[in-house]
PDB file of N, CA and C in Angstrom:
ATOM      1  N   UNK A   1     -40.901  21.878  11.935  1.00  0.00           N
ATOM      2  CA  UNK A   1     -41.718  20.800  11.377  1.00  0.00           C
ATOM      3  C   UNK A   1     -42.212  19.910  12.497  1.00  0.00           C
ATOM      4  N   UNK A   2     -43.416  19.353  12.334  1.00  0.00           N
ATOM      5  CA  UNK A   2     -44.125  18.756  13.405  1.00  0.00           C
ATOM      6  C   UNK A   2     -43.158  17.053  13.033  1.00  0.00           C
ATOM      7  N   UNK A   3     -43.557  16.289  14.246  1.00  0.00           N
ATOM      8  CA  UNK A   3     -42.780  14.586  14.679  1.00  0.00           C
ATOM      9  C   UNK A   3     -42.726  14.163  13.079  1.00  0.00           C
ATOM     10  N   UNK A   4     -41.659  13.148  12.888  1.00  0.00           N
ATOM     11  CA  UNK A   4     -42.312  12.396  11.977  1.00  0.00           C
ATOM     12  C   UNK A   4     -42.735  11.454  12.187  1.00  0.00           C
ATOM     13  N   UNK A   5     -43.327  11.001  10.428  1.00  0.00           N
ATOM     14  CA  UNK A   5     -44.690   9.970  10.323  1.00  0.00           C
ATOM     15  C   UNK A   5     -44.144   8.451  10.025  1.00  0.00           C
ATOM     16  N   UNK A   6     -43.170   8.580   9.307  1.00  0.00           N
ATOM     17  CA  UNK A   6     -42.279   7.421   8.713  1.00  0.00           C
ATOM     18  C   UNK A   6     -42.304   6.604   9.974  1.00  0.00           C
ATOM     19  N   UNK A   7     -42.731   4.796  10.096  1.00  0.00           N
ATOM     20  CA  UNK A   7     -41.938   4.194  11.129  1.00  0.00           C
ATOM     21  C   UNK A   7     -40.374   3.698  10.725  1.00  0.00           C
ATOM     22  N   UNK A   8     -40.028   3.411  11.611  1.00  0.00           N
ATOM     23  CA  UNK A   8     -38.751   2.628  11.465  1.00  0.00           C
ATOM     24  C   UNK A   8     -39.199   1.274  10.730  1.00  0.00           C
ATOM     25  N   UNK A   9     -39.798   0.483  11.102  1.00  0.00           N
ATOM     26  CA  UNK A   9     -40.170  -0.711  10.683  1.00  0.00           C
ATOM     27  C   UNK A   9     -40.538  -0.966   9.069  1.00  0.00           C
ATOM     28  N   UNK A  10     -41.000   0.340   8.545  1.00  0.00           N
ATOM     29  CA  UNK A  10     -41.202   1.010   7.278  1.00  0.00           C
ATOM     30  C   UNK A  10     -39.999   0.369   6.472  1.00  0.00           C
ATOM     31  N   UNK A  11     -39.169   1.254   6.846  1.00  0.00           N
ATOM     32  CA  UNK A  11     -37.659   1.457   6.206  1.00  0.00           C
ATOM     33  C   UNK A  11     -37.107   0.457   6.292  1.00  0.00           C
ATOM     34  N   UNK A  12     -36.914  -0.737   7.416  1.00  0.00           N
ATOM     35  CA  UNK A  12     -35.830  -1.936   6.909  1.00  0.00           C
ATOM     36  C   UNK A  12     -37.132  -2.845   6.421  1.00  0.00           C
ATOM     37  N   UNK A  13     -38.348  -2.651   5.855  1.00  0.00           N
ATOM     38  CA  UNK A  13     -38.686  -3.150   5.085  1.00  0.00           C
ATOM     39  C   UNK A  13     -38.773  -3.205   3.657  1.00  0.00           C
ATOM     40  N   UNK A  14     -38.398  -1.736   3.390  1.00  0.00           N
ATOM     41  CA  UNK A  14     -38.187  -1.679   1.767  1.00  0.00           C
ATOM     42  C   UNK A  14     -36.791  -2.202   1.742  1.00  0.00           C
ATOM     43  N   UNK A  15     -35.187  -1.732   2.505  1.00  0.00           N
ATOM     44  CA  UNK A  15     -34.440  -2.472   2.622  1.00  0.00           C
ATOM     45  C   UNK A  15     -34.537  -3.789   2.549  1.00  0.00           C
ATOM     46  N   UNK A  16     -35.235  -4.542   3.213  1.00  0.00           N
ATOM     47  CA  UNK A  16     -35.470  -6.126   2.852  1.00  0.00           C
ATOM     48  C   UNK A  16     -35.673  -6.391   1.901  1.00  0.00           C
ATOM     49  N   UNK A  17     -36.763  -5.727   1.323  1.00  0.00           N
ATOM     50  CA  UNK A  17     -36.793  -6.047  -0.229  1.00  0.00           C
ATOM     51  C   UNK A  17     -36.420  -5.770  -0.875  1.00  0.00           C
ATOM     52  N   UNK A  18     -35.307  -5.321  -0.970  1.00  0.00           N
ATOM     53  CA  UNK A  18     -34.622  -4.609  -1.891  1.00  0.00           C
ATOM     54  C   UNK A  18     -32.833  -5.565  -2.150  1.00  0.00           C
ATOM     55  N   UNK A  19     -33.309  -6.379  -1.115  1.00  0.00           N
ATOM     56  CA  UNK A  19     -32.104  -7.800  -0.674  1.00  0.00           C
ATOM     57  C   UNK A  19     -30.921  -7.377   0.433  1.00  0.00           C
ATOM     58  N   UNK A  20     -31.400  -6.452   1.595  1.00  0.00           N
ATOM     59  CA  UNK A  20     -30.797  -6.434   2.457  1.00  0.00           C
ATOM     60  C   UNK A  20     -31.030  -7.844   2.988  1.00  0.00           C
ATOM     61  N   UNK A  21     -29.922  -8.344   4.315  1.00  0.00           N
ATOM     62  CA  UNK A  21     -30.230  -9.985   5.076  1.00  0.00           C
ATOM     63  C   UNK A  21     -30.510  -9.050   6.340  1.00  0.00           C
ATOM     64  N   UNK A  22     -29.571  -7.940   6.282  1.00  0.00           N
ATOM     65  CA  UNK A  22     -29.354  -8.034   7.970  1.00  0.00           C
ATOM     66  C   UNK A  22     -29.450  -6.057   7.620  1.00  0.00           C
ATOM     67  N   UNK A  23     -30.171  -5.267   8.663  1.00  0.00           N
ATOM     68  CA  UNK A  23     -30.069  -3.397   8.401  1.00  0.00           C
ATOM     69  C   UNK A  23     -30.076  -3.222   9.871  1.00  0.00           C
ATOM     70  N   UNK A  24     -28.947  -2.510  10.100  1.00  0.00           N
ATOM     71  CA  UNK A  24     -28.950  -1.428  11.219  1.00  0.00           C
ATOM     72  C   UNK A  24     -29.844  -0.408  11.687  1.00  0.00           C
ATOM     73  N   UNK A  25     -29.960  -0.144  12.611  1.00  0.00           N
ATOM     74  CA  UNK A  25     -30.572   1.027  13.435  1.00  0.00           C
ATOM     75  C   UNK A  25     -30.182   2.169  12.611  1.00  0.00           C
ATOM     76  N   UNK A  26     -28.908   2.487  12.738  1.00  0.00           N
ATOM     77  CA  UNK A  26     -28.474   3.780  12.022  1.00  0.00           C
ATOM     78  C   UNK A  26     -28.735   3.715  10.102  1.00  0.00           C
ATOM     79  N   UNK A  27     -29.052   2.866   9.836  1.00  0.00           N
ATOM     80  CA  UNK A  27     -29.333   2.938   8.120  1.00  0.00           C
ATOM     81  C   UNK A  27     -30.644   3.032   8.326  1.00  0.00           C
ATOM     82  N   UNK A  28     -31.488   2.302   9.106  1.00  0.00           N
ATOM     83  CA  UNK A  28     -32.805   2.942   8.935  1.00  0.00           C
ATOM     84  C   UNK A  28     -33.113   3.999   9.376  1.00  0.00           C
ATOM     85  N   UNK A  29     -32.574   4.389  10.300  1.00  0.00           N
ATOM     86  CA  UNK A  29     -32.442   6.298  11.067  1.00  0.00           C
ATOM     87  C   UNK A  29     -32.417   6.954   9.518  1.00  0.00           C
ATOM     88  N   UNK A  30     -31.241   7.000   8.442  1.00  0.00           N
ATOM     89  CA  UNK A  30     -30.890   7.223   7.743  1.00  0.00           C
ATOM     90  C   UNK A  30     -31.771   7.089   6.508  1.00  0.00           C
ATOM     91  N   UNK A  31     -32.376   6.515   6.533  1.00  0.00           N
ATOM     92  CA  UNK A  31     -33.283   6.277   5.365  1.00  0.00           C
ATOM     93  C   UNK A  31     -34.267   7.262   5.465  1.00  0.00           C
ATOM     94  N   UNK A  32     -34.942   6.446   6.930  1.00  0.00           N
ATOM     95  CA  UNK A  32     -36.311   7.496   6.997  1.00  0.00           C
ATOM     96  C   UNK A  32     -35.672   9.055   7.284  1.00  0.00           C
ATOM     97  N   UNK A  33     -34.866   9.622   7.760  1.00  0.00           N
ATOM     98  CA  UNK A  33     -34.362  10.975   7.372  1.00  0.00           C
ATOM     99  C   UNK A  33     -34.285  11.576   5.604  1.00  0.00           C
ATOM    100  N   UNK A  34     -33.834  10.353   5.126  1.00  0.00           N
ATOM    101  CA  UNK A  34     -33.878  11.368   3.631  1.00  0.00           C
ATOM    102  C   UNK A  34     -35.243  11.060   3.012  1.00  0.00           C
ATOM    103  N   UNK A  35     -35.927  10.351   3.629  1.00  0.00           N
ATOM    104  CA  UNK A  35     -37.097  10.044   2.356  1.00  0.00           C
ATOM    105  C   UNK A  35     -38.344  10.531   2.926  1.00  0.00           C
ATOM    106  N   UNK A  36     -37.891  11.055   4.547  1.00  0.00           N
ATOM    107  CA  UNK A  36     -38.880  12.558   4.628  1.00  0.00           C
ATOM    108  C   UNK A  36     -38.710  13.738   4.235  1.00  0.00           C
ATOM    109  N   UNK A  37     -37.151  13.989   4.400  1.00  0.00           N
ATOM    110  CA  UNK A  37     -36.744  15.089   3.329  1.00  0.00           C
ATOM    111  C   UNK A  37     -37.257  15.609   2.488  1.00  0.00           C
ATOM    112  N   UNK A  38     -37.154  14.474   1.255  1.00  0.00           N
ATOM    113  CA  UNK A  38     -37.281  14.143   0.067  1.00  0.00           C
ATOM    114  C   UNK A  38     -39.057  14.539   0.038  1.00  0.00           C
ATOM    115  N   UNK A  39     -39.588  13.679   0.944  1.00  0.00           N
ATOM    116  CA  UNK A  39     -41.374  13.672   0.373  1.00  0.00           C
ATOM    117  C   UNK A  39     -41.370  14.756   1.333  1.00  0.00           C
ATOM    118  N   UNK A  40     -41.066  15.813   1.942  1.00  0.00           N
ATOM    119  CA  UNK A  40     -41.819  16.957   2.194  1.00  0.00           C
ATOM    120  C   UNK A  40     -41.778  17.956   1.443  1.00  0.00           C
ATOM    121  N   UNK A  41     -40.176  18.166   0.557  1.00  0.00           N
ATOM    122  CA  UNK A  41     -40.127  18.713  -0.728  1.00  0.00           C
ATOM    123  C   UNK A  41     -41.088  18.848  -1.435  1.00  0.00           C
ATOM    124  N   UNK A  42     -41.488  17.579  -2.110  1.00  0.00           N
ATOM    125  CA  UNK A  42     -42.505  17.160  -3.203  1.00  0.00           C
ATOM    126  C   UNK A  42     -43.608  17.404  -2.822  1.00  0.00           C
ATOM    127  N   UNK A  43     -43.808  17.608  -1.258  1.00  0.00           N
ATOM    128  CA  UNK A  43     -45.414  17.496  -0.716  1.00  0.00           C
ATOM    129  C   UNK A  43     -45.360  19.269  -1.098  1.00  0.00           C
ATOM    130  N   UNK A  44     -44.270  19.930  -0.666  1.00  0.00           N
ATOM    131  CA  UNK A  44     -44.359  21.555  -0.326  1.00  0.00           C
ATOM    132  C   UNK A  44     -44.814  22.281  -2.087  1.00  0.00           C
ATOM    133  N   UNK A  45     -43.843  21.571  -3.482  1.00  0.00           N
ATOM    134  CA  UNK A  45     -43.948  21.780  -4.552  1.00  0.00           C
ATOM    135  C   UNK A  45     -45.698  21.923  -5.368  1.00  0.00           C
ATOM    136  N   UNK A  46     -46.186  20.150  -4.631  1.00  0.00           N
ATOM    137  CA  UNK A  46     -47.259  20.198  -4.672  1.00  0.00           C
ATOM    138  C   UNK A  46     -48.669  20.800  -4.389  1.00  0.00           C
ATOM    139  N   UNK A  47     -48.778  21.438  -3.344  1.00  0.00           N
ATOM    140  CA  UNK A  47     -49.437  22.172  -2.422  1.00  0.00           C
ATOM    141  C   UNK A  47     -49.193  23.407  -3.227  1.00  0.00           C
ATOM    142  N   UNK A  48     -48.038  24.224  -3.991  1.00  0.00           N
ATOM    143  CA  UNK A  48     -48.145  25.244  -4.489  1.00  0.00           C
ATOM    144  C   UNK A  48     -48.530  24.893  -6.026  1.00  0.00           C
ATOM    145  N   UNK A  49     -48.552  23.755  -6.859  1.00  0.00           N
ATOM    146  CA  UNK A  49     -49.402  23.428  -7.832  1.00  0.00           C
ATOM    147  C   UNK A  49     -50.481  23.600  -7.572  1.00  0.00           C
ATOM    148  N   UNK A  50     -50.852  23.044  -6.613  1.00  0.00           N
ATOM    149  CA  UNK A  50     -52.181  22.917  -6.588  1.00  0.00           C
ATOM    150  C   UNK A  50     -53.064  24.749  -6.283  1.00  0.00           C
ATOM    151  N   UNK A  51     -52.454  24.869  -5.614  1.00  0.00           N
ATOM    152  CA  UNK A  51     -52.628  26.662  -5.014  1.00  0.00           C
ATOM    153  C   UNK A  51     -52.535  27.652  -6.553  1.00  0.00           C
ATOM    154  N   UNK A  52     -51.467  27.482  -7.505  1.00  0.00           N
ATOM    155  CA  UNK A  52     -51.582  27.511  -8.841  1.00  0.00           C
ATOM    156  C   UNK A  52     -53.040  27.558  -9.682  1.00  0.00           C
ATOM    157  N   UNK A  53     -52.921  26.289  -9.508  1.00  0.00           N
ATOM    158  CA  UNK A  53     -54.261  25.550 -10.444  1.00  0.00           C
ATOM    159  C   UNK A  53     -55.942  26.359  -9.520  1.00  0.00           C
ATOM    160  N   UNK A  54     -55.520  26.777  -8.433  1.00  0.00           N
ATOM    161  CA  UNK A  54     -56.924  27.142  -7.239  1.00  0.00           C
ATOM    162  C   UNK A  54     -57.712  26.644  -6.869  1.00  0.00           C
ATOM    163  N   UNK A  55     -57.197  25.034  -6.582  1.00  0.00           N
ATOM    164  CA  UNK A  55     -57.434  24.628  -5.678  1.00  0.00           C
ATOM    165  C   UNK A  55     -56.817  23.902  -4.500  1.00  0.00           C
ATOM    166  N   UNK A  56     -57.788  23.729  -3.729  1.00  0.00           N
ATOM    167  CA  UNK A  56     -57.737  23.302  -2.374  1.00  0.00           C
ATOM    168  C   UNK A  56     -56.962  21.995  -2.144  1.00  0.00           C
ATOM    169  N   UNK A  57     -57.108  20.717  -2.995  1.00  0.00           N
ATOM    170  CA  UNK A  57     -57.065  19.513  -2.857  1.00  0.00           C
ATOM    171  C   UNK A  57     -56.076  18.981  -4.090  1.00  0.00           C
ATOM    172  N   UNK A  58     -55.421  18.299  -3.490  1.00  0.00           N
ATOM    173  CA  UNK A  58     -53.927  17.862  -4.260  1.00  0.00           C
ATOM    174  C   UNK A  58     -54.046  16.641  -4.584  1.00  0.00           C
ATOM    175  N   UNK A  59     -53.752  16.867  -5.822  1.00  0.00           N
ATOM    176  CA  UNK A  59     -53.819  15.352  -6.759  1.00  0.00           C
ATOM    177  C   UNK A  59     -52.725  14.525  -7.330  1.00  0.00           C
ATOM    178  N   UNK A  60     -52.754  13.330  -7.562  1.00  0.00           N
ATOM    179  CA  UNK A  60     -52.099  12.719  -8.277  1.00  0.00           C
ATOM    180  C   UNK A  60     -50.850  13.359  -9.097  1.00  0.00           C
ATOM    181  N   UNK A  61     -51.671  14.054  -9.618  1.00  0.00           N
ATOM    182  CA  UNK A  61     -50.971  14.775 -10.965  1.00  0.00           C
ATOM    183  C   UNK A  61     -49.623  15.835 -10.475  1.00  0.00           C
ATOM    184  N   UNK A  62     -50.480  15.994  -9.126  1.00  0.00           N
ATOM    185  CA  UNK A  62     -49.579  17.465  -8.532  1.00  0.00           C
ATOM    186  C   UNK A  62     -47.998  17.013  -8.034  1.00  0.00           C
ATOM    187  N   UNK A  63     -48.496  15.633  -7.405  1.00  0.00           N
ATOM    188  CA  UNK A  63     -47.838  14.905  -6.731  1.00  0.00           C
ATOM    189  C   UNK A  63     -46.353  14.480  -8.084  1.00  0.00           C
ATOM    190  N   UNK A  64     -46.997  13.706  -9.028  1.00  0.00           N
ATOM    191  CA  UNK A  64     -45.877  13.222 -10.080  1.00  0.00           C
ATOM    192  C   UNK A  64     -45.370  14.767 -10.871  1.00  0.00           C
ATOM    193  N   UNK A  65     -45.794  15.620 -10.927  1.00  0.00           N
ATOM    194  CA  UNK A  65     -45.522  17.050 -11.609  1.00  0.00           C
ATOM    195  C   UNK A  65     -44.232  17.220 -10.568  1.00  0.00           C
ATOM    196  N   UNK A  66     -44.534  17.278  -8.895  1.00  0.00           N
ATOM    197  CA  UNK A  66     -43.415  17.951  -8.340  1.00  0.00           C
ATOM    198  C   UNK A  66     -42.420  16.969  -8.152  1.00  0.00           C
ATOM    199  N   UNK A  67     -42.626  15.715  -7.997  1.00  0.00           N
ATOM    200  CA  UNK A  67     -41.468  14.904  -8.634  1.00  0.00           C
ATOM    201  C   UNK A  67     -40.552  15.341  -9.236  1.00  0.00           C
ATOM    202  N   UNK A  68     -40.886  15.366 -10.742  1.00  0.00           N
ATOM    203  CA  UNK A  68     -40.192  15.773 -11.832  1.00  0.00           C
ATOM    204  C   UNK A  68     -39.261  17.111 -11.652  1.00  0.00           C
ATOM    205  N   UNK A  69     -40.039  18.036 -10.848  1.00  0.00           N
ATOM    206  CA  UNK A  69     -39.835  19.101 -10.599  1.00  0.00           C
ATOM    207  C   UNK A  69     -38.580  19.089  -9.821  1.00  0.00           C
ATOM    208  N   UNK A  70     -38.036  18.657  -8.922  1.00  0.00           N
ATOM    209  CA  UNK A  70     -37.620  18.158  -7.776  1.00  0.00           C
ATOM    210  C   UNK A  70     -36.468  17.229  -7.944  1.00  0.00           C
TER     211      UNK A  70
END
């Protein structure tokens, strides 16, 4: 798999809002590891909906379908 896209800065920001005060290096390491995981899954599910359906371009729909899926 090519670099990832996620920043760090990303991640102890949903943490913040979520009512962290204070997030570590290693919990945001940790975050953005599973929630690229997670969305390359859904991206990979999607891409074969869509390849399904015959087409090219991935939608909304494909996106909340492989959710569910997932």
């Amino acid at each position: 798999m090519e670099k990832r896209l996620l920043p760090l800065a990303a991640m102890e920001k949903i943490l913040k809002q979520c009512g962290a005060e204070r997030v570590s290096d290693k919990a945001k390491t940790a975050l953005k590891e599973v929630v690229e995981e997670r969305a390359e899954k859904i991206a990979q599910v999607a891409v074969k909906l869509a390849n399904h359906a015959g087409r090219k371009t991935i939608k909304a729909s494909d996106i909340k379908l492989a959710v569910k899926e997932n």
